[in-house]
PDB file of N, CA and C in Angstrom:
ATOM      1  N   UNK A   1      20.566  -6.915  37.978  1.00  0.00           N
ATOM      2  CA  UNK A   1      20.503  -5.816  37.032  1.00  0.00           C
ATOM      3  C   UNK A   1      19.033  -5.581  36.671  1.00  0.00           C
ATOM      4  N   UNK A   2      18.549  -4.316  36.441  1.00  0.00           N
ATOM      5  CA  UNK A   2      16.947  -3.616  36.247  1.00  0.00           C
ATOM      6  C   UNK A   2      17.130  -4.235  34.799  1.00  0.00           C
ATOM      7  N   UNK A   3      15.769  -4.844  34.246  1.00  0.00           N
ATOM      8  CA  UNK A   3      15.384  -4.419  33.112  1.00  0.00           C
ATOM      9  C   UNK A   3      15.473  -3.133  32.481  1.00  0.00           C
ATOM     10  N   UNK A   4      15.673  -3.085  31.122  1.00  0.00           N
ATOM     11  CA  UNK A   4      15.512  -1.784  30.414  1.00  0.00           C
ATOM     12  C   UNK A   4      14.234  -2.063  30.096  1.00  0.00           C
ATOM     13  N   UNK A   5      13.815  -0.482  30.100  1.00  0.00           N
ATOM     14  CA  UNK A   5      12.719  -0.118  30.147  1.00  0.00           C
ATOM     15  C   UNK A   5      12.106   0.128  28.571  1.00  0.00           C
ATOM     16  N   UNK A   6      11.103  -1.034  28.611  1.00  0.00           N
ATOM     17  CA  UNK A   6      11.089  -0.451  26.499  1.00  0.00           C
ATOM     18  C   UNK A   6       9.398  -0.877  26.527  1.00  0.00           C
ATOM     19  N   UNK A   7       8.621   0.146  25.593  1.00  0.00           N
ATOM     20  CA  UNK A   7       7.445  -0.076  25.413  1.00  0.00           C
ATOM     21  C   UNK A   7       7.493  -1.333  24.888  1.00  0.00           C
ATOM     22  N   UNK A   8       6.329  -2.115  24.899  1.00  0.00           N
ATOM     23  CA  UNK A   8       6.031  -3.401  24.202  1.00  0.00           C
ATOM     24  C   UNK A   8       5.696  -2.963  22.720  1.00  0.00           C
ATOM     25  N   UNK A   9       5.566  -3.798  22.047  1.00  0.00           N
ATOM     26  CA  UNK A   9       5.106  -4.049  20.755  1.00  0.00           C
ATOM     27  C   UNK A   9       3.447  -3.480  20.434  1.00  0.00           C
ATOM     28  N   UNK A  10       2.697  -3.059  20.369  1.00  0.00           N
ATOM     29  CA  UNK A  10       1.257  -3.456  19.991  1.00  0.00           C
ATOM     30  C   UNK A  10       0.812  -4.203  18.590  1.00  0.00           C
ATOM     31  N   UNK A  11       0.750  -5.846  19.022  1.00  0.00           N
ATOM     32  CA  UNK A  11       0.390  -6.374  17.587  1.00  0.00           C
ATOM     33  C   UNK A  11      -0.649  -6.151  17.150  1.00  0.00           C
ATOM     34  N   UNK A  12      -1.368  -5.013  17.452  1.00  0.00           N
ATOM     35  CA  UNK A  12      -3.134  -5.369  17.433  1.00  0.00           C
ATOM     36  C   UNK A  12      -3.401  -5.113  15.922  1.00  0.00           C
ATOM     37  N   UNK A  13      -2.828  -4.210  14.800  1.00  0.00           N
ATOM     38  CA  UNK A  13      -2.851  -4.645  13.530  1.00  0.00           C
ATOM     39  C   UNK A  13      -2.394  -5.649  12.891  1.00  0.00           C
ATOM     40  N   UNK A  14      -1.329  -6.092  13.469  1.00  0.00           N
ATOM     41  CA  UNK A  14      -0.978  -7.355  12.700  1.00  0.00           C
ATOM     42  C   UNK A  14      -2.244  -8.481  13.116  1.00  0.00           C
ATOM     43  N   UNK A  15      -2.724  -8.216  13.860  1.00  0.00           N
ATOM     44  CA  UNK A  15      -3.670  -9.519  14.849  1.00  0.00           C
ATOM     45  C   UNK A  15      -5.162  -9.478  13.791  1.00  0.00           C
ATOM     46  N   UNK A  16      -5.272  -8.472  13.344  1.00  0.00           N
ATOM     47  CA  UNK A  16      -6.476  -7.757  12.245  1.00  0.00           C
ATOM     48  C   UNK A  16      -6.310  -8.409  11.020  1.00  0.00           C
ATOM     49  N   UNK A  17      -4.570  -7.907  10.840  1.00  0.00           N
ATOM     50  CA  UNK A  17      -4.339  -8.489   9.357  1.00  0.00           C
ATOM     51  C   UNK A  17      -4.437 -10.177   8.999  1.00  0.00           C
ATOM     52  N   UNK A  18      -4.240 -10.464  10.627  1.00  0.00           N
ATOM     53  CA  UNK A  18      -4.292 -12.430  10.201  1.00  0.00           C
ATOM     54  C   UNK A  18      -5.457 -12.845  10.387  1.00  0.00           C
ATOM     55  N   UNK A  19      -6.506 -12.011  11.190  1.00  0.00           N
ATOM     56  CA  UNK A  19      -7.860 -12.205  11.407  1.00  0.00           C
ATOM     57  C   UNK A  19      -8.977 -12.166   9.703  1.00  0.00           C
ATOM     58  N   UNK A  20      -8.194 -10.945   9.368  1.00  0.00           N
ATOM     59  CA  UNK A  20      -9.005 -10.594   8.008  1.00  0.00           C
ATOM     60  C   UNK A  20      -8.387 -11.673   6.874  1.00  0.00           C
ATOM     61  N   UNK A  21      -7.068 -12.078   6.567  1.00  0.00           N
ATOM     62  CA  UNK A  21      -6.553 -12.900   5.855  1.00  0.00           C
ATOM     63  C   UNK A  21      -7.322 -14.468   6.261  1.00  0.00           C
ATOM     64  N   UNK A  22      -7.139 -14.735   7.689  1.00  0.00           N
ATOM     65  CA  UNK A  22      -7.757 -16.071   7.660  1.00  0.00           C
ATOM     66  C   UNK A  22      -9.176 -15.954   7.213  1.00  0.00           C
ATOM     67  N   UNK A  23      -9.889 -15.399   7.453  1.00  0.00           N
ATOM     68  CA  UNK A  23     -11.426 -14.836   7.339  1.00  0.00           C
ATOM     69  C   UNK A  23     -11.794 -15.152   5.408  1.00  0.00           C
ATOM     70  N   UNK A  24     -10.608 -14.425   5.240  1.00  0.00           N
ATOM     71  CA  UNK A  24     -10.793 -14.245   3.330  1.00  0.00           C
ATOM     72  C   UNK A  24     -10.126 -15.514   3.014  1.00  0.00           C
ATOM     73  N   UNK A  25      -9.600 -16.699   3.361  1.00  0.00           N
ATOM     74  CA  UNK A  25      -9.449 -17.848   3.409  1.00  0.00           C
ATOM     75  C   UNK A  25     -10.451 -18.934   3.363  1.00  0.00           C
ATOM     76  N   UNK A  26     -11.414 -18.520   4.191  1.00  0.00           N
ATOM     77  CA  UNK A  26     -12.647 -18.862   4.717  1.00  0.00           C
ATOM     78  C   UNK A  26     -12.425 -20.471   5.684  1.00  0.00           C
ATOM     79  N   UNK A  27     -11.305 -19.951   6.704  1.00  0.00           N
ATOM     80  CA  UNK A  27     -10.857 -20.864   7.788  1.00  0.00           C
ATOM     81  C   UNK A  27     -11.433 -20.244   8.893  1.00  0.00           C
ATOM     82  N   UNK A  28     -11.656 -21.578   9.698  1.00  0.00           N
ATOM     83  CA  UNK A  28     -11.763 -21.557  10.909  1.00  0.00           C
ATOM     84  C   UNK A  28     -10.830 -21.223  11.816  1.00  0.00           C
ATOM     85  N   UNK A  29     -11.126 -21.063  12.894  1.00  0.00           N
ATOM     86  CA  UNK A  29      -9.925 -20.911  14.020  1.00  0.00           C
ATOM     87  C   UNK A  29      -9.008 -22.187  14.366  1.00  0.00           C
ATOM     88  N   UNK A  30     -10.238 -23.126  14.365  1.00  0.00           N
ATOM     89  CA  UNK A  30     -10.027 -24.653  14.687  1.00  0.00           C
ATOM     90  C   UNK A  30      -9.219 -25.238  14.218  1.00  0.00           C
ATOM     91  N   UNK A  31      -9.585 -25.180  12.621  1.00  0.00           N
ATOM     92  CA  UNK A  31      -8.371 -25.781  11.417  1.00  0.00           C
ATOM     93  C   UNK A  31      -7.301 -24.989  11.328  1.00  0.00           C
ATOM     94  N   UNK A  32      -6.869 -23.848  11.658  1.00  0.00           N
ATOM     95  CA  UNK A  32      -5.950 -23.240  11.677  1.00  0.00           C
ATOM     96  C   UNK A  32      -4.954 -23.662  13.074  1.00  0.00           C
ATOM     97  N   UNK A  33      -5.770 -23.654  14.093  1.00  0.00           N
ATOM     98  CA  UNK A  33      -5.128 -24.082  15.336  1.00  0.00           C
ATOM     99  C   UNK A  33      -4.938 -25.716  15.143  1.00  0.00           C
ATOM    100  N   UNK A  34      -5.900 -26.645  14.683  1.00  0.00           N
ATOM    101  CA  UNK A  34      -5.490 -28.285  14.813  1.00  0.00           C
ATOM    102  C   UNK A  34      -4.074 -27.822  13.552  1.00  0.00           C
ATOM    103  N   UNK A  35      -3.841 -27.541  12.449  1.00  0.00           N
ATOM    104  CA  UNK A  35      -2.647 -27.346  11.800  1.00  0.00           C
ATOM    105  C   UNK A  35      -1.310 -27.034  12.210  1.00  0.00           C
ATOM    106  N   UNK A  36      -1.375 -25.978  12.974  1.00  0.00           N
ATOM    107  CA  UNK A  36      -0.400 -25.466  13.620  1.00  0.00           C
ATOM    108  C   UNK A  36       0.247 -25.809  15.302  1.00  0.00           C
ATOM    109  N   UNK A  37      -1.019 -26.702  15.397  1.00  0.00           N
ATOM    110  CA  UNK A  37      -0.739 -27.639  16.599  1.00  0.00           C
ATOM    111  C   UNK A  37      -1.060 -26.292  18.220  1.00  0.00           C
ATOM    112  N   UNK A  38      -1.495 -24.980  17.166  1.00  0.00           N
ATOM    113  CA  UNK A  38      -2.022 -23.771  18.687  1.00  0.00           C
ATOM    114  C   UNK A  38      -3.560 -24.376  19.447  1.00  0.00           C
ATOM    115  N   UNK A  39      -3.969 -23.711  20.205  1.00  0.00           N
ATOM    116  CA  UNK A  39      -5.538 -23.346  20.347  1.00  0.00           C
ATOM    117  C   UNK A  39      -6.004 -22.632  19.870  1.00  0.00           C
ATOM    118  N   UNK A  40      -7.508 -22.555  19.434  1.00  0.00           N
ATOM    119  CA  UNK A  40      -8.004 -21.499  18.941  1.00  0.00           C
ATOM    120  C   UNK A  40      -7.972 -20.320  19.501  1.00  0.00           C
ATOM    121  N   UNK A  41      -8.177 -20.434  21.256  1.00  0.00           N
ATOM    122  CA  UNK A  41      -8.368 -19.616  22.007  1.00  0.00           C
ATOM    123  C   UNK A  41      -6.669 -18.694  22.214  1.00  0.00           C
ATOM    124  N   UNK A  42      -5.411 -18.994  22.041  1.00  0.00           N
ATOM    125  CA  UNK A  42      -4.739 -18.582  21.311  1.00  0.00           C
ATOM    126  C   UNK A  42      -4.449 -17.490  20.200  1.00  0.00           C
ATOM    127  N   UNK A  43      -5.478 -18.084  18.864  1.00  0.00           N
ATOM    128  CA  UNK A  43      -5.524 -17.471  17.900  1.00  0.00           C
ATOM    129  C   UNK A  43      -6.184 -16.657  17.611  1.00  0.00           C
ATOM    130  N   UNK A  44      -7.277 -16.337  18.645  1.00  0.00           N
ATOM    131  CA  UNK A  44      -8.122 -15.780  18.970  1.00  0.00           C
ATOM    132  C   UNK A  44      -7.573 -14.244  19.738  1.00  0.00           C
ATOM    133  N   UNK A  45      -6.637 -14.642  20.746  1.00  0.00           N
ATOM    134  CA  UNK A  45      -6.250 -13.252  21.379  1.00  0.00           C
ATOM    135  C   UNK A  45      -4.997 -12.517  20.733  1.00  0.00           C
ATOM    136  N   UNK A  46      -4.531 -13.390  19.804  1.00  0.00           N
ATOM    137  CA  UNK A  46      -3.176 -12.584  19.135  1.00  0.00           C
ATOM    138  C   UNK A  46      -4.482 -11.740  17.572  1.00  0.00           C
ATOM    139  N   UNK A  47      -5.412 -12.165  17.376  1.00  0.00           N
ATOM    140  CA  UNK A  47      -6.703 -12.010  16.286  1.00  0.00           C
ATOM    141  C   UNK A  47      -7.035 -10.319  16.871  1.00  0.00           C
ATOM    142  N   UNK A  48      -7.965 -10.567  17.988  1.00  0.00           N
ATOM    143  CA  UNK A  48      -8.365 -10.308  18.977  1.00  0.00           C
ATOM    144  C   UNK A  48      -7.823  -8.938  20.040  1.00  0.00           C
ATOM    145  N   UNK A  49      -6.668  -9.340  20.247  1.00  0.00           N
ATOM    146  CA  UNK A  49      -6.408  -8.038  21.444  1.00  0.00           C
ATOM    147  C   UNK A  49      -4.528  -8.387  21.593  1.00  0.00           C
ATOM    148  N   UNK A  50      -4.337  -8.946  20.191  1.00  0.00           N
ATOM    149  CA  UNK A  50      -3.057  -8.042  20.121  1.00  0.00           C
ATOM    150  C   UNK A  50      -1.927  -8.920  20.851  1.00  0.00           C
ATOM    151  N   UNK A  51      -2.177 -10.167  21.357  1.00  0.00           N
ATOM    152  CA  UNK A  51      -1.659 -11.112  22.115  1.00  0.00           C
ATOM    153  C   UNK A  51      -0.309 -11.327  21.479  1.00  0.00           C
ATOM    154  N   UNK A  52       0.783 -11.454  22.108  1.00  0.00           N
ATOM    155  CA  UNK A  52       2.171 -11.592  21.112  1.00  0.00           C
ATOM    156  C   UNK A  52       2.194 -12.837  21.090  1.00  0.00           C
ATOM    157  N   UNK A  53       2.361 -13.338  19.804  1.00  0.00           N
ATOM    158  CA  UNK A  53       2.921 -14.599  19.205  1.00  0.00           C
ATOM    159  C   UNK A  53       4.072 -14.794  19.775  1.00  0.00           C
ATOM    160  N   UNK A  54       4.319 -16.433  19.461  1.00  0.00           N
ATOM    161  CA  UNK A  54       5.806 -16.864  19.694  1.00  0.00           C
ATOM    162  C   UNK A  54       6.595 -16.425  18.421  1.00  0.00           C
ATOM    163  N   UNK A  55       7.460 -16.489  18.593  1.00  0.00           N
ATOM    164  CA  UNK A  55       8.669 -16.189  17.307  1.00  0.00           C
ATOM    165  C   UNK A  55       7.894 -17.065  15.817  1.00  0.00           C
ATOM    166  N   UNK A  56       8.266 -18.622  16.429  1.00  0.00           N
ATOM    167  CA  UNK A  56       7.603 -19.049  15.737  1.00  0.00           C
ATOM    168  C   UNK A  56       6.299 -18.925  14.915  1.00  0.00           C
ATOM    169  N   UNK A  57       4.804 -19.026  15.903  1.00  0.00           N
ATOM    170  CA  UNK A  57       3.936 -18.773  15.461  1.00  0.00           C
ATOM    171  C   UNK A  57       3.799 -18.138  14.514  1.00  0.00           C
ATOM    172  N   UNK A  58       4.407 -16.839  14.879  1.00  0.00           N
ATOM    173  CA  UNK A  58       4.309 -15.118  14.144  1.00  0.00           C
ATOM    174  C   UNK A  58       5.090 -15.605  12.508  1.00  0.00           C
ATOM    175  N   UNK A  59       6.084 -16.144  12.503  1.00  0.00           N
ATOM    176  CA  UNK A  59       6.565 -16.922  11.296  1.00  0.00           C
ATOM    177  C   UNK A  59       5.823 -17.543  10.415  1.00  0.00           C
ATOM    178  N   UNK A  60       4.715 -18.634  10.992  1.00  0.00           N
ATOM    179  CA  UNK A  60       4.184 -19.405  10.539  1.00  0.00           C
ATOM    180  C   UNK A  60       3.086 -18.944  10.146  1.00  0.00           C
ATOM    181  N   UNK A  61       2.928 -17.836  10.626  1.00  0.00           N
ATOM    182  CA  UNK A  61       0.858 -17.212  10.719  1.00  0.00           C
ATOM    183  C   UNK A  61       1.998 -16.013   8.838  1.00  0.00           C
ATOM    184  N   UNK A  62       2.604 -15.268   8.918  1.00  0.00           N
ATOM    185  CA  UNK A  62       2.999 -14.885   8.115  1.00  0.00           C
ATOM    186  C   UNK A  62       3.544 -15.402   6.783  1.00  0.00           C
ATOM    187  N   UNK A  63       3.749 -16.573   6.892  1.00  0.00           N
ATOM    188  CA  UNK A  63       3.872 -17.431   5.632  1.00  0.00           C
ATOM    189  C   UNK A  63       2.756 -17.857   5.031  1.00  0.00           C
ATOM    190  N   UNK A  64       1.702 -18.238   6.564  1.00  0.00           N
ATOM    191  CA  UNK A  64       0.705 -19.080   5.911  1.00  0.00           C
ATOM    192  C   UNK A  64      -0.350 -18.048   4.805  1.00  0.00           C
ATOM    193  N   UNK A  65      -0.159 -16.849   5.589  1.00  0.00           N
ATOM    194  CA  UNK A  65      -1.168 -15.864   4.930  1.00  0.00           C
ATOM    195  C   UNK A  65      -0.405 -15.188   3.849  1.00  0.00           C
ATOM    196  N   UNK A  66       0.602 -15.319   3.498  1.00  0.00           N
ATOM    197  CA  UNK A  66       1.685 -14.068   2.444  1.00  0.00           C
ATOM    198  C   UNK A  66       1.363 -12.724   3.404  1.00  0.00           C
ATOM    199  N   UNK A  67       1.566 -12.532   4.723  1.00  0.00           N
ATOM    200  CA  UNK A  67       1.521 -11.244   5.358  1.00  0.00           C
ATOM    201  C   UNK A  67       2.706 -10.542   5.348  1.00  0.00           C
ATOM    202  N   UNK A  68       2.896  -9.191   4.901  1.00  0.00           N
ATOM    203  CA  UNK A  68       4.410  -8.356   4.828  1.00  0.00           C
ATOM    204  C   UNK A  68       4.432  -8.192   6.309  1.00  0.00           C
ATOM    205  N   UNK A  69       5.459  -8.060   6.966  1.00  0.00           N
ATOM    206  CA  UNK A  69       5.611  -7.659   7.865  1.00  0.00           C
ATOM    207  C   UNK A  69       6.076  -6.345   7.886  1.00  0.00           C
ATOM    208  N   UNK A  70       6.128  -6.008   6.828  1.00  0.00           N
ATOM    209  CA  UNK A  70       7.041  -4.609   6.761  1.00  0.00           C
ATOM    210  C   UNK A  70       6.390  -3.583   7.246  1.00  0.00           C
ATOM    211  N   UNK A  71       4.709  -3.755   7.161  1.00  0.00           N
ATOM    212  CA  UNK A  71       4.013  -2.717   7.484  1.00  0.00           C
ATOM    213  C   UNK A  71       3.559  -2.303   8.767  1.00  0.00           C
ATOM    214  N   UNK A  72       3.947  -3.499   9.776  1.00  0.00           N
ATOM    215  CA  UNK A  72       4.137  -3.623  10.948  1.00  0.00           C
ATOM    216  C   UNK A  72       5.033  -3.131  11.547  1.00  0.00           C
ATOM    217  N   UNK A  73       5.937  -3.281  11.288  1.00  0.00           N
ATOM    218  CA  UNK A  73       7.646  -3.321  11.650  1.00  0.00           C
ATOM    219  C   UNK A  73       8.458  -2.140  11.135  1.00  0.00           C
ATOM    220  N   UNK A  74       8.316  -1.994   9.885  1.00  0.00           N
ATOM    221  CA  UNK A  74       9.325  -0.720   9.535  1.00  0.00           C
ATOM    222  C   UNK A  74       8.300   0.639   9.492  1.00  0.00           C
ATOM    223  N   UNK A  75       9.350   1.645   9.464  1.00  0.00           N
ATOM    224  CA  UNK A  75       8.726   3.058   9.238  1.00  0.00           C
ATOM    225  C   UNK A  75       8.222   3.250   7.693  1.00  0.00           C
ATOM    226  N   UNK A  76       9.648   2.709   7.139  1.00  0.00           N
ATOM    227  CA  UNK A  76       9.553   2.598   5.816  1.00  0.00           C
ATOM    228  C   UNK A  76       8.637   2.540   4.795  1.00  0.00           C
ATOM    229  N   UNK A  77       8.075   2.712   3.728  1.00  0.00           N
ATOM    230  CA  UNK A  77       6.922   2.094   3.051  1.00  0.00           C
ATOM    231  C   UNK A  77       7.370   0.653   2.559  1.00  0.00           C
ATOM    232  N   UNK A  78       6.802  -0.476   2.634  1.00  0.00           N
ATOM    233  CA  UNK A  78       6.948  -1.772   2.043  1.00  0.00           C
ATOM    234  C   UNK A  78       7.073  -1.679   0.721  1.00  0.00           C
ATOM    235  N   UNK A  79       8.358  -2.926   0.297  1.00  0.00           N
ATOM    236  CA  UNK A  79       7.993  -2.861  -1.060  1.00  0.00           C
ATOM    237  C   UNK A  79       7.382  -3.731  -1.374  1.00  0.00           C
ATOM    238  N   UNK A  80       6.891  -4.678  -0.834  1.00  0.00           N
ATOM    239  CA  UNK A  80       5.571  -5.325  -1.212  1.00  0.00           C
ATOM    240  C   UNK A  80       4.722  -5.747  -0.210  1.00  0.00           C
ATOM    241  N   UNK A  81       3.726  -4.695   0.131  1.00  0.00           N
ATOM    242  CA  UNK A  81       2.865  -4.888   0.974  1.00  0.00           C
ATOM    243  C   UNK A  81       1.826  -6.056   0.978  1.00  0.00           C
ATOM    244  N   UNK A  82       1.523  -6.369   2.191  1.00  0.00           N
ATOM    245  CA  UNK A  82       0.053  -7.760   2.130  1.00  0.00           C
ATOM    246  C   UNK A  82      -0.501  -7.983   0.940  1.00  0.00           C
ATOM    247  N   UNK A  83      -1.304  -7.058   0.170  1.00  0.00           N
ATOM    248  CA  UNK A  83      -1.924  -7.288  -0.798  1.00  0.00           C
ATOM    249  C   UNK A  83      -1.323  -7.806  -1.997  1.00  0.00           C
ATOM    250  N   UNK A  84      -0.314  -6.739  -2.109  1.00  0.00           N
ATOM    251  CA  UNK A  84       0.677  -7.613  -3.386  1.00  0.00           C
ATOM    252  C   UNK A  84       1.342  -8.703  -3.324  1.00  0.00           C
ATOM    253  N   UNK A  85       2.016  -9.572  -1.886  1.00  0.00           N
ATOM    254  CA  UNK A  85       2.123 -11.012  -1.510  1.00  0.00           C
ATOM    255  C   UNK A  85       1.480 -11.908  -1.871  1.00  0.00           C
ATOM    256  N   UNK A  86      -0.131 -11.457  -1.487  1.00  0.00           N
ATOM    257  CA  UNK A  86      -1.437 -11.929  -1.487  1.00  0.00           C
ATOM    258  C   UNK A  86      -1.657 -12.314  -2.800  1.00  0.00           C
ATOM    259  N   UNK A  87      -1.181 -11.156  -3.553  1.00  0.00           N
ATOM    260  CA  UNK A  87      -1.693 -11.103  -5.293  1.00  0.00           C
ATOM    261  C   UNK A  87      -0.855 -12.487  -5.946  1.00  0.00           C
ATOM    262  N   UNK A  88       0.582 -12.530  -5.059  1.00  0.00           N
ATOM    263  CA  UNK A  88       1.814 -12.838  -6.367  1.00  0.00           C
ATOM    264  C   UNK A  88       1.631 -14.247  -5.477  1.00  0.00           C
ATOM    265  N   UNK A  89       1.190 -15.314  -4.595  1.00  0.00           N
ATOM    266  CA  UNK A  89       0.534 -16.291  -4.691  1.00  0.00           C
ATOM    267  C   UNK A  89      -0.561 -16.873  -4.770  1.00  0.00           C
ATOM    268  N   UNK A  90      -1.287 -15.989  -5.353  1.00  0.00           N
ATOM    269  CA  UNK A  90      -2.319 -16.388  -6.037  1.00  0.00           C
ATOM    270  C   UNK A  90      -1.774 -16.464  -7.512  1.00  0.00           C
ATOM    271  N   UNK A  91      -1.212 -15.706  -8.462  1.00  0.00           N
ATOM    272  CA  UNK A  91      -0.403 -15.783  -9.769  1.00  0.00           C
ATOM    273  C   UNK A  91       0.003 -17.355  -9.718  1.00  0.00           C
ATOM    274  N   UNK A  92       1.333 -17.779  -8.336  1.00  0.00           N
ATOM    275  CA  UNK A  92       2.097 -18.420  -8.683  1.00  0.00           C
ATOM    276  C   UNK A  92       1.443 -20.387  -8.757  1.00  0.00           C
ATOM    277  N   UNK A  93       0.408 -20.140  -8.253  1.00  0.00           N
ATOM    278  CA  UNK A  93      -0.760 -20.828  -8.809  1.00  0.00           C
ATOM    279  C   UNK A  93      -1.790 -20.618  -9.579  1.00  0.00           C
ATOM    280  N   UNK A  94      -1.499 -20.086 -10.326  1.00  0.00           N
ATOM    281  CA  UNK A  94      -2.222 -19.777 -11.602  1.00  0.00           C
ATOM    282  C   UNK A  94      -1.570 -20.478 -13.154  1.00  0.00           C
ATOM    283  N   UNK A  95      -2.483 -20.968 -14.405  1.00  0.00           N
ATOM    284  CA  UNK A  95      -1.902 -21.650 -15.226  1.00  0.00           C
ATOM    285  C   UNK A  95      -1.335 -20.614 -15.835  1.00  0.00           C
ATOM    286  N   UNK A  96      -0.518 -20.541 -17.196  1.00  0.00           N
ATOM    287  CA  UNK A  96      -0.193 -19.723 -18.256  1.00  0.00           C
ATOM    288  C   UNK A  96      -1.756 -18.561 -18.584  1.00  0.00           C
ATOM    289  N   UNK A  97      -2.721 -19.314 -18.652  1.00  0.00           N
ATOM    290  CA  UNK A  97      -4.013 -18.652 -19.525  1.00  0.00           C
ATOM    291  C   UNK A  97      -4.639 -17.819 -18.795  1.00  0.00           C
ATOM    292  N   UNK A  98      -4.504 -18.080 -17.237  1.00  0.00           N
ATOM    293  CA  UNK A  98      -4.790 -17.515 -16.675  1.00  0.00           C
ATOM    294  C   UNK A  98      -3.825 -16.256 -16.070  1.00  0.00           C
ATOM    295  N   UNK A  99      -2.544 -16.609 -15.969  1.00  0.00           N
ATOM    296  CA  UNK A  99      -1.491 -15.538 -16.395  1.00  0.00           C
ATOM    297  C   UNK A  99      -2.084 -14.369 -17.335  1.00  0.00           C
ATOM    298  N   UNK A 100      -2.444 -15.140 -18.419  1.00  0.00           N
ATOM    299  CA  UNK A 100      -2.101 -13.750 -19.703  1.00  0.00           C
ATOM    300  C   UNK A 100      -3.875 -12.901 -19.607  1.00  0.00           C
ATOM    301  N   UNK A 101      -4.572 -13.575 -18.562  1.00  0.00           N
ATOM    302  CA  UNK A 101      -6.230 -12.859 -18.360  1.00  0.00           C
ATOM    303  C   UNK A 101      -5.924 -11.845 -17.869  1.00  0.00           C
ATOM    304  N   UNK A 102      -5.077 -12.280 -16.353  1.00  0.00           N
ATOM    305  CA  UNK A 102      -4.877 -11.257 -15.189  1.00  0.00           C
ATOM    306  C   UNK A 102      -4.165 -10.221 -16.477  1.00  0.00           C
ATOM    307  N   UNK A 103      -2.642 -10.809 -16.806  1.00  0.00           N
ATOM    308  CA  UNK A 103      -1.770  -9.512 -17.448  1.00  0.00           C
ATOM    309  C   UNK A 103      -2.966  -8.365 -18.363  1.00  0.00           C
ATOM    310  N   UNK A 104      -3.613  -9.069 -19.160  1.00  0.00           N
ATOM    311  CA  UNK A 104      -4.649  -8.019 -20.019  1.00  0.00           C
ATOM    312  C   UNK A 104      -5.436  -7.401 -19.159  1.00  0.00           C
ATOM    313  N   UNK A 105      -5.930  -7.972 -17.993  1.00  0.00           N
ATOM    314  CA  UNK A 105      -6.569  -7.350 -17.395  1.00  0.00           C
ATOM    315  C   UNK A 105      -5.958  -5.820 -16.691  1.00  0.00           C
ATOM    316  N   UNK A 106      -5.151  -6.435 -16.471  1.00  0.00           N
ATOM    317  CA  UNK A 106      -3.582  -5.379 -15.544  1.00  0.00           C
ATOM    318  C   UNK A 106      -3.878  -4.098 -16.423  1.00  0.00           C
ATOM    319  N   UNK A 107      -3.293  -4.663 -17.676  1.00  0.00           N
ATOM    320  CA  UNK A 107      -2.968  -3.716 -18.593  1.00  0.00           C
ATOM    321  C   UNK A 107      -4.389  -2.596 -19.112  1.00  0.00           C
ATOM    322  N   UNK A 108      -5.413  -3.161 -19.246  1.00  0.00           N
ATOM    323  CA  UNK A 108      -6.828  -2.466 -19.207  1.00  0.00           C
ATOM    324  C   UNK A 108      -6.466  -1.356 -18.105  1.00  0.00           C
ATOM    325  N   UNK A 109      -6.520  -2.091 -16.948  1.00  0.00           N
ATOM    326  CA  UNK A 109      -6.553  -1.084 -15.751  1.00  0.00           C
ATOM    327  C   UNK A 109      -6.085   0.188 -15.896  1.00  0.00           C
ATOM    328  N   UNK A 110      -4.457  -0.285 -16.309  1.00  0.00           N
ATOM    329  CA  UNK A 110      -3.856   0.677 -15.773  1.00  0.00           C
ATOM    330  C   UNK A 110      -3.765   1.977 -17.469  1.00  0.00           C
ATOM    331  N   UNK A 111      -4.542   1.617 -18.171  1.00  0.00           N
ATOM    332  CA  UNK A 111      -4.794   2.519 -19.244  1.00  0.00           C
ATOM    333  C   UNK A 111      -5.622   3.856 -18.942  1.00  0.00           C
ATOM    334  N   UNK A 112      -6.466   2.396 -18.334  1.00  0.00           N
ATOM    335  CA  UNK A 112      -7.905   3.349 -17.377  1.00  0.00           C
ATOM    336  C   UNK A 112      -7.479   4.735 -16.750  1.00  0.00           C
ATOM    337  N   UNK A 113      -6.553   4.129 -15.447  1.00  0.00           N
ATOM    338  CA  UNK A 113      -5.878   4.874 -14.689  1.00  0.00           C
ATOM    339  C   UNK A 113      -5.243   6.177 -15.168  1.00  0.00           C
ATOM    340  N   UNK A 114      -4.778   5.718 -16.106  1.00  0.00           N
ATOM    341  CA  UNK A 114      -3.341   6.813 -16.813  1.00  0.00           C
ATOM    342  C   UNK A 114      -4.398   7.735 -17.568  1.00  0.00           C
ATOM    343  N   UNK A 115      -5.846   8.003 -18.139  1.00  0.00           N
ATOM    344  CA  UNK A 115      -6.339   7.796 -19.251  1.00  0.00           C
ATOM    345  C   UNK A 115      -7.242   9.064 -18.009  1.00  0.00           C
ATOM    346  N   UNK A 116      -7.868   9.018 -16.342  1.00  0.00           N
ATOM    347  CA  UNK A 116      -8.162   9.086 -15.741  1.00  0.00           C
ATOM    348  C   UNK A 116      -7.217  10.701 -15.228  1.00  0.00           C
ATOM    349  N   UNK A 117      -6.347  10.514 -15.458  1.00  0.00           N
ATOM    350  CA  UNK A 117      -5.192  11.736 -14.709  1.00  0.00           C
ATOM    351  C   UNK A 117      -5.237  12.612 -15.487  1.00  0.00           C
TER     352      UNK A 117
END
């Protein structure tokens, strides 16, 4: 029986988004690859030029970074895109005091914002 015929995937944004996330981490390729038991050279071409991950990997590279996949994957708009993942574990290590900085801070902002229109 023929294969069906189906375009591939292009991960080459997602490959950006784990490039720029590890980057703002301030990891290496190395420590990322001795962790995950990959090569760098690996992490480098899924980074790089879009290389498809294993099931796994792609799992593991998305947990490790809080990456949505949604923005990859669906048409849809995400309801919580990279950044806000990004945001809400950084919070969930955060103390109480530092909780109620960010919240005032939030709340400044978005006065700004509203105040702005």
């Amino acid at each position: 029986m023929a294969k069906r015929p189906v375009p591939r995937y292009d991960f080459k944004a997602f490959g950006a988004a784990i490039k720029a996330a590890r980057e703002g981490c301030k990891e290496s390729r190395k420590k990322v690859g001795d962790e995950m038991f990959i090569s760098p050279r690996y992490l480098a071409n899924i980074e790089n030029k879009g290389q498809h991950p294993s099931l796994q990997i792609f799992f593991e590279l998305i947990q490790r970074y809080h990456i949505s996949v949604d923005q990859f994957l669906l048409e849809t708009p995400p309801e919580k895109n990279t950044q806000r993942r990004q945001l809400d574990a950084l919070l969930d290590g955060m103390s109480d005091k530092g909780i109620r900085i960010v919240t005032a801070t939030a709340r400044e902002i978005t006065k700004v914002e509203k105040a702005e229109d």
